[in-house]
Protein backbone atom coordinates (compact mmCIF):
# COMPACT_ATOMS: atom_id res chain seq x y z
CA UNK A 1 7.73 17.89 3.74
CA UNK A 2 7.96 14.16 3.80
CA UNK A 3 9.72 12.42 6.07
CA UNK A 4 10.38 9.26 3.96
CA UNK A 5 13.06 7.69 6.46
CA UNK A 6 10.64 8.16 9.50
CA UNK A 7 7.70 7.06 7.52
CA UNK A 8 9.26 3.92 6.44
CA UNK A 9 10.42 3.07 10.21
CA UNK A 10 6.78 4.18 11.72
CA UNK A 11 5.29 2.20 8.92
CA UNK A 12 7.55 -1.32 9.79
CA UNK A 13 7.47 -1.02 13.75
CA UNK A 14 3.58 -0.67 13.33
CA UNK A 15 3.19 -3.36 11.14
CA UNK A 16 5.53 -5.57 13.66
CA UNK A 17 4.01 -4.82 16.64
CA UNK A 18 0.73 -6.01 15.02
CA UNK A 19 -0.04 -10.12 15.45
CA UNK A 20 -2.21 -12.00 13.26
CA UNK A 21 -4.65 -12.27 16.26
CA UNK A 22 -5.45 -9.11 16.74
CA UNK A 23 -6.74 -8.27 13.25
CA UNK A 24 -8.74 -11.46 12.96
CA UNK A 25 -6.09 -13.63 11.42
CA UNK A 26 -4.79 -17.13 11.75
CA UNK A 27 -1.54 -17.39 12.44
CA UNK A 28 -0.23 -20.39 10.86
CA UNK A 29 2.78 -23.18 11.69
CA UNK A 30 4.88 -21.52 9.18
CA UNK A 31 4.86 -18.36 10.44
CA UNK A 32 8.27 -16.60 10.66
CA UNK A 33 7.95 -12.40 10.64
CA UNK A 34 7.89 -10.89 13.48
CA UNK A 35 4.21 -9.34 13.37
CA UNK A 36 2.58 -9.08 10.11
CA UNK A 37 4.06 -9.50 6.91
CA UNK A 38 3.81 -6.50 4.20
CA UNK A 39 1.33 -8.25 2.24
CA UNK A 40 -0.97 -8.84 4.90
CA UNK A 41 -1.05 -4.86 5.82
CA UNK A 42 -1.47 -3.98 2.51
CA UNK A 43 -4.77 -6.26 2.14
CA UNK A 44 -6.02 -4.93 5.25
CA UNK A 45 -5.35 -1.39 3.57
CA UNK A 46 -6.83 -2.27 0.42
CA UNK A 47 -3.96 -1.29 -1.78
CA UNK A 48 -1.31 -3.59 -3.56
CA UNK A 49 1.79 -4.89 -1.88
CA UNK A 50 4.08 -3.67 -3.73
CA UNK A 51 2.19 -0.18 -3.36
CA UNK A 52 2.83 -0.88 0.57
CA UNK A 53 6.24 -2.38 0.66
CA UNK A 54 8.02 0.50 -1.31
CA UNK A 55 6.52 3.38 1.34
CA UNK A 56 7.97 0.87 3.98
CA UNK A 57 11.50 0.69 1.78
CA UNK A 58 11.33 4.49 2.08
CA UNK A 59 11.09 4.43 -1.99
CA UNK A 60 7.69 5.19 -2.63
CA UNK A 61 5.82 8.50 -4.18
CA UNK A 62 4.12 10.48 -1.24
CA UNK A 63 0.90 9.23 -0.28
CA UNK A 64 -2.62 10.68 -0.75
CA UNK A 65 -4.29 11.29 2.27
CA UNK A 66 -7.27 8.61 1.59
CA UNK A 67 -3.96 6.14 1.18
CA UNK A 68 -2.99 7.61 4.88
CA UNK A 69 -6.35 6.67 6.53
CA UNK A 70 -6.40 3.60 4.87
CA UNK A 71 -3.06 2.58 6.43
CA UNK A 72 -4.31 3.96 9.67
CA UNK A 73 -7.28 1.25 9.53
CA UNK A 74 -5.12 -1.27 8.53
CA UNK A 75 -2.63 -0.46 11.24
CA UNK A 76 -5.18 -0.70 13.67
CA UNK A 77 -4.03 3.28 14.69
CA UNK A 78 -4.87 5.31 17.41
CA UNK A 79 -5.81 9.01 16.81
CA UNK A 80 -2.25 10.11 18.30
CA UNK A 81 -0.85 7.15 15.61
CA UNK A 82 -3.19 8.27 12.81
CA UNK A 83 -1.87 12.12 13.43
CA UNK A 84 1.86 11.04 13.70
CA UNK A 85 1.50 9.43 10.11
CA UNK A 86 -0.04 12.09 7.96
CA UNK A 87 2.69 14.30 9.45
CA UNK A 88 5.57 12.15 8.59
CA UNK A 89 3.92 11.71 5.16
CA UNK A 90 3.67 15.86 5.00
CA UNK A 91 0.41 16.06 5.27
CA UNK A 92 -1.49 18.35 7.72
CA UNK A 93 -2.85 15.97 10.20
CA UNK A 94 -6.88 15.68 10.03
CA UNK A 95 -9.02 17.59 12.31
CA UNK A 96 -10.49 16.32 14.98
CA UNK A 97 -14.00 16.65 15.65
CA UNK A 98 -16.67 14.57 17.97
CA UNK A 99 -17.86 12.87 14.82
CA UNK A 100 -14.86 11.31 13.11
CA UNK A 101 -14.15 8.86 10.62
CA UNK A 102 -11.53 6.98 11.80
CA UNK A 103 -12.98 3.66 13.29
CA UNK A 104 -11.33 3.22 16.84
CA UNK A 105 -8.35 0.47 17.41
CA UNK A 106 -11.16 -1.15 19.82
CA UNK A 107 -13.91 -1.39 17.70
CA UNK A 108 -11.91 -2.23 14.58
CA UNK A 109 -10.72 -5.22 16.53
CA UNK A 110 -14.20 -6.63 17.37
CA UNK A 111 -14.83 -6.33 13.38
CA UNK A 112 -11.91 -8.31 12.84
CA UNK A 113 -13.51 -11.05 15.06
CA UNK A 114 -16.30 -11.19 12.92
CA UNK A 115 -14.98 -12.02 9.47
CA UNK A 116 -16.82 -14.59 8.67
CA UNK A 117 -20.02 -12.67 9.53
CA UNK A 118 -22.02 -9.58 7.33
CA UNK A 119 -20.44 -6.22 9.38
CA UNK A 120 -19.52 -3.47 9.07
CA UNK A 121 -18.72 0.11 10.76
CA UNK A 122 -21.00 3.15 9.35
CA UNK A 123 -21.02 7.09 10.27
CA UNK A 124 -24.15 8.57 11.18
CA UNK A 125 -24.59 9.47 7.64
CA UNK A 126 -24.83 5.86 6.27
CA UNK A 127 -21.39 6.06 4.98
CA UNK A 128 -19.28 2.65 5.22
CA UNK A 129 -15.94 2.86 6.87
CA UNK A 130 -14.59 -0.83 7.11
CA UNK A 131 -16.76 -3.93 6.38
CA UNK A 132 -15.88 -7.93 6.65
CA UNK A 133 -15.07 -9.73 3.88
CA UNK A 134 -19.11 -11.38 4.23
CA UNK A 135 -20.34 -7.94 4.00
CA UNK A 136 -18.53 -7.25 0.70
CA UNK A 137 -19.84 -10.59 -0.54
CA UNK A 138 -23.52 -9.10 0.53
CA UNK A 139 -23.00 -5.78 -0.61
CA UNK A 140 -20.13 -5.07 -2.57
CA UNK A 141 -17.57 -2.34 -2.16
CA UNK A 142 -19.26 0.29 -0.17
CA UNK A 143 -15.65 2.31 0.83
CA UNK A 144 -14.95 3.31 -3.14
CA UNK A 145 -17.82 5.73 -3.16
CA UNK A 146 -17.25 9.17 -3.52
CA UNK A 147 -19.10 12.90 -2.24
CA UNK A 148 -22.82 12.26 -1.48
CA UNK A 149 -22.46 8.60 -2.82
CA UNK A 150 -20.85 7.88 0.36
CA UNK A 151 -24.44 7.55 2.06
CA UNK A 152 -26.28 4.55 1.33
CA UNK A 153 -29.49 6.11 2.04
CA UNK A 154 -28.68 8.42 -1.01
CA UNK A 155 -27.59 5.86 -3.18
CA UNK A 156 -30.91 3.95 -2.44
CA UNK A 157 -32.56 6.89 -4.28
CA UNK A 158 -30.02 7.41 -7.12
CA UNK A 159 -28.44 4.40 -7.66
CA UNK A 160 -30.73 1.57 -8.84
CA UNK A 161 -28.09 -0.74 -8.08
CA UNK A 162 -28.26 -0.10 -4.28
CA UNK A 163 -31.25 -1.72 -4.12
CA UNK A 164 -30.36 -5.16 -5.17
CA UNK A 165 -29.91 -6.54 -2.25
CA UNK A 166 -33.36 -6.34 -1.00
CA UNK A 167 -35.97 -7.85 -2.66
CA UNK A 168 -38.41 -5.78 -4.88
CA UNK A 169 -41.50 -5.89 -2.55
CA UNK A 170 -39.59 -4.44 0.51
CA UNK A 171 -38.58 -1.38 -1.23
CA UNK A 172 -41.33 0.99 -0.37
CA UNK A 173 -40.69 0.11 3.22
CA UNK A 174 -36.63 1.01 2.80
CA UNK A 175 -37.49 3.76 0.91
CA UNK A 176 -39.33 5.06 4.31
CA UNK A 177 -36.74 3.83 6.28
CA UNK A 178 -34.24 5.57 4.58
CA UNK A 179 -35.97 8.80 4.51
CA UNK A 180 -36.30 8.51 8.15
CA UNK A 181 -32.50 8.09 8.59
CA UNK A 182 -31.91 11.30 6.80
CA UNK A 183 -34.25 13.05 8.20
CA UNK A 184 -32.75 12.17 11.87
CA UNK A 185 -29.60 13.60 10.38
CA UNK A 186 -31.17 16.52 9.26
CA UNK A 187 -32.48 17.36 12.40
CA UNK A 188 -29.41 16.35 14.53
CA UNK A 189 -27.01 18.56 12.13
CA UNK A 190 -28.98 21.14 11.11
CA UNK A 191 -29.94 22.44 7.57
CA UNK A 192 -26.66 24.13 6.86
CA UNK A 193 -25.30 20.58 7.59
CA UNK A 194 -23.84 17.71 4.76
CA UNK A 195 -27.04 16.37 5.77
CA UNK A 196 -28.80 19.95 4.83
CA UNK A 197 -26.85 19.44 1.85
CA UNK A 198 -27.59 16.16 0.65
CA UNK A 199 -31.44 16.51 1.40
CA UNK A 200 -31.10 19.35 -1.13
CA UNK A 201 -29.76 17.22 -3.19
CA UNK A 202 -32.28 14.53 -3.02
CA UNK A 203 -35.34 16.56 -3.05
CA UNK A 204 -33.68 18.15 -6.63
CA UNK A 205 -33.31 14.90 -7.82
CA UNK A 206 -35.32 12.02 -6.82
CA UNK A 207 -39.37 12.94 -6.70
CA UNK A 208 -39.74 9.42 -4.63
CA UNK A 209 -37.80 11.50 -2.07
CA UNK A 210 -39.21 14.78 -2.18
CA UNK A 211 -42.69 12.91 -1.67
CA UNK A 212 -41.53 10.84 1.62
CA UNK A 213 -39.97 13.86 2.87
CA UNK A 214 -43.00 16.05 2.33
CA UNK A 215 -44.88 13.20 4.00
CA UNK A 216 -42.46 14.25 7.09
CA UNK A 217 -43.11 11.07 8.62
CA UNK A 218 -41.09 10.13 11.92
CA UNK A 219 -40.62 6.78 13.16
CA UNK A 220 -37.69 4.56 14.36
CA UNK A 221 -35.39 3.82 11.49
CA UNK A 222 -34.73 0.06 10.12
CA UNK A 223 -36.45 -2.85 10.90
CA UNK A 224 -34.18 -5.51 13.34
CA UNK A 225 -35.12 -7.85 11.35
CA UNK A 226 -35.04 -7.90 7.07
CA UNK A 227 -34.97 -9.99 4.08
CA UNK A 228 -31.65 -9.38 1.74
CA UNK A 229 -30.37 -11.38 -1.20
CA UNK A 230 -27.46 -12.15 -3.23
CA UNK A 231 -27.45 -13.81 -6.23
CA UNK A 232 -25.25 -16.55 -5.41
CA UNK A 233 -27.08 -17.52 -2.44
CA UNK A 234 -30.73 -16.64 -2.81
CA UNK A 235 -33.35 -14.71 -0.21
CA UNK A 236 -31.92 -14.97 3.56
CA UNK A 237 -34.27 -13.57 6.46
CA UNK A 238 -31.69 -11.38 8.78
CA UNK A 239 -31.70 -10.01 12.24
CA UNK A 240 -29.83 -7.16 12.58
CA UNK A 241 -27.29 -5.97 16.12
CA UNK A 242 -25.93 -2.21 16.34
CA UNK A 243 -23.15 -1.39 18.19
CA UNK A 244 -22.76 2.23 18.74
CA UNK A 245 -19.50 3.76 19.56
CA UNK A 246 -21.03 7.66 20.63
CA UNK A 247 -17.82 9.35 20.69
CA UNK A 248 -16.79 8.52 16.92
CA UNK A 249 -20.54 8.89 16.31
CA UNK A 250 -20.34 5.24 14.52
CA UNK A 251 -22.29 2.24 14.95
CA UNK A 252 -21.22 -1.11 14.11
CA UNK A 253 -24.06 -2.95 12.06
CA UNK A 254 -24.17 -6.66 12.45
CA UNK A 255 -25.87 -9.66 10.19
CA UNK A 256 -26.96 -13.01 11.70
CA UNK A 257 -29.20 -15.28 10.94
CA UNK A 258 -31.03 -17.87 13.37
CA UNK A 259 -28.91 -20.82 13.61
CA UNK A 260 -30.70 -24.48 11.89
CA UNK A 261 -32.56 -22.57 9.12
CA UNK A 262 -32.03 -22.36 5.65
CA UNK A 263 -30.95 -18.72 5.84
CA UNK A 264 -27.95 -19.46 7.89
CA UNK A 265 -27.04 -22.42 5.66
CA UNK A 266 -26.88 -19.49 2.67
CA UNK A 267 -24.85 -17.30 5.50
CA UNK A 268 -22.56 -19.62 5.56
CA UNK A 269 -22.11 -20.74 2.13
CA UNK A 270 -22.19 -16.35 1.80
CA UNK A 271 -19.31 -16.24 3.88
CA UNK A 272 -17.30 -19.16 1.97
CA UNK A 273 -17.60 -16.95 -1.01
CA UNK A 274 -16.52 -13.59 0.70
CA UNK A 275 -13.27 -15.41 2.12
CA UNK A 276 -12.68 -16.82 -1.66
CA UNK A 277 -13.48 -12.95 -2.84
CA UNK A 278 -10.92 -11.83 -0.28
CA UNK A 279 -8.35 -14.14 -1.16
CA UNK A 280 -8.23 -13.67 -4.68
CA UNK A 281 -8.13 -10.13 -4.09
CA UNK A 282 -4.81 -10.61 -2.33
């Protein structure tokens, strides 16, 4: 059953004990609430204000639990935290395994320090968990997918649209690269896996697939360095930093460019427009 009362308080003594700072925000002269203000949290959340304010007023509907782990991002949670929530909501609280998908407090806070920057946090099947607002500008909204469209490396073969980013002549080399991701999850998980699952899926679906993954070809995965574009913005060449966290199983994937070029003049002007993006959202 939910606790709405005990929700409500756990929601605004979260929220307060939160400064600006440590989710990658700018404090301000103005600045008067103690913590965060209700707005802010609910931007970090992705879900509207007044969605936000009324489960912190103890008036609002019960909350899914996708709306529960996005407050536990926003919230900058611990495990104990994000378990403590989904209870008071009346929700079982999510299993834990080695491989979760709750992005750690720490590594959440290094994102946050990197806003102006193309990052973002990814399982070890290529699913986006949390990205910068200059990684949404780059590629778009990759937390609203769904099932296997979670995994970029399966949108890349079913979604035409994934492939945007990159220009035309470096697909046959993603294509490969991508293959070789899954495949490393395939072998890691096993074929009665989501990875077993998915490659099913794929090799049912997409005969560009089923011919790399007959090719079984093994190498290491992505190149460190790449070409992406955006149409605002134009062709940018990209090195690319992992972090890996190995007890969520997620790696942190960072974007730079080499400073005095003409692709980090377009990373820059990329993250002007992600920070306009983000604000309007909010």
């Amino acid at each position: 059953m939910m606790d709405r009362a005990q929700l409500a308080d756990f929601l605004r003594r979260r929220r307060e004990a939160l400064q600006p700072e440590d989710v990658g925000l700018r404090r301000g002269p103005r600045r008067r609430t103690s913590g965060l203000r209700r707005e802010e949290v609910a931007a970090l959340s992705d879900m509207s204000a007044d969605y936000y304010s009324r489960l912190e007023q103890a008036r609002g509907p019960q909350p899914s639990e996708q709306m529960l782990a996005a407050i536990a991002r926003g919230l900058r949670l611990t495990l104990d935290e994000r378990d403590h929530l989904f209870r008071l909501a009346g929700h079982t609280a999510p299993t834990r395994t080695l491989r979760s998908e709750h992005v750690s407090p720490g590594l959440m806070r290094v994102l946050d320090r990197l806003a102006d920057t193309p990052a973002q946090v990814m399982t070890e099947f290529g699913e986006t968990l949390a990205q910068t607002p200059a990684a949404r500008a780059l590629f778009g909204d990759e937390t609203r997918f769904e099932g296997y469209m979670r995994s970029v490396g399966y949108r890349w073969f079913l979604d035409a649209s994934a492939r945007d980013v990159y220009p035309v002549e470096d697909h046959p080399m993603h294509s490969r690269a991508f293959t070789a991701d899954i495949r490393s999850a395939y072998a890691k998980f096993g074929a009665a896996s989501r990875a077993g699952a998915m490659v099913d899926a794929l090799l049912a679906q997409s005969p560009e697939f089923a011919q790399l993954w007959e090719a079984h070809e093994v190498r290491s995965t992505h190149p460190r360095e790449k070409r992406l574009q955006h149409p605002e913005v134009g062709v940018m060449d990209m090195q690319c930093q992992f972090l890996v966290d190995p007890e969520q199983g997620q790696t942190l994937l960072v974007l730079t460019a080499t400073p005095g070029t003409e692709s980090y003049d377009r990373l820059q002007l990329l993250s002007v427009i992600g920070t306009q993006q983000l604000s309007a959202g909010r």
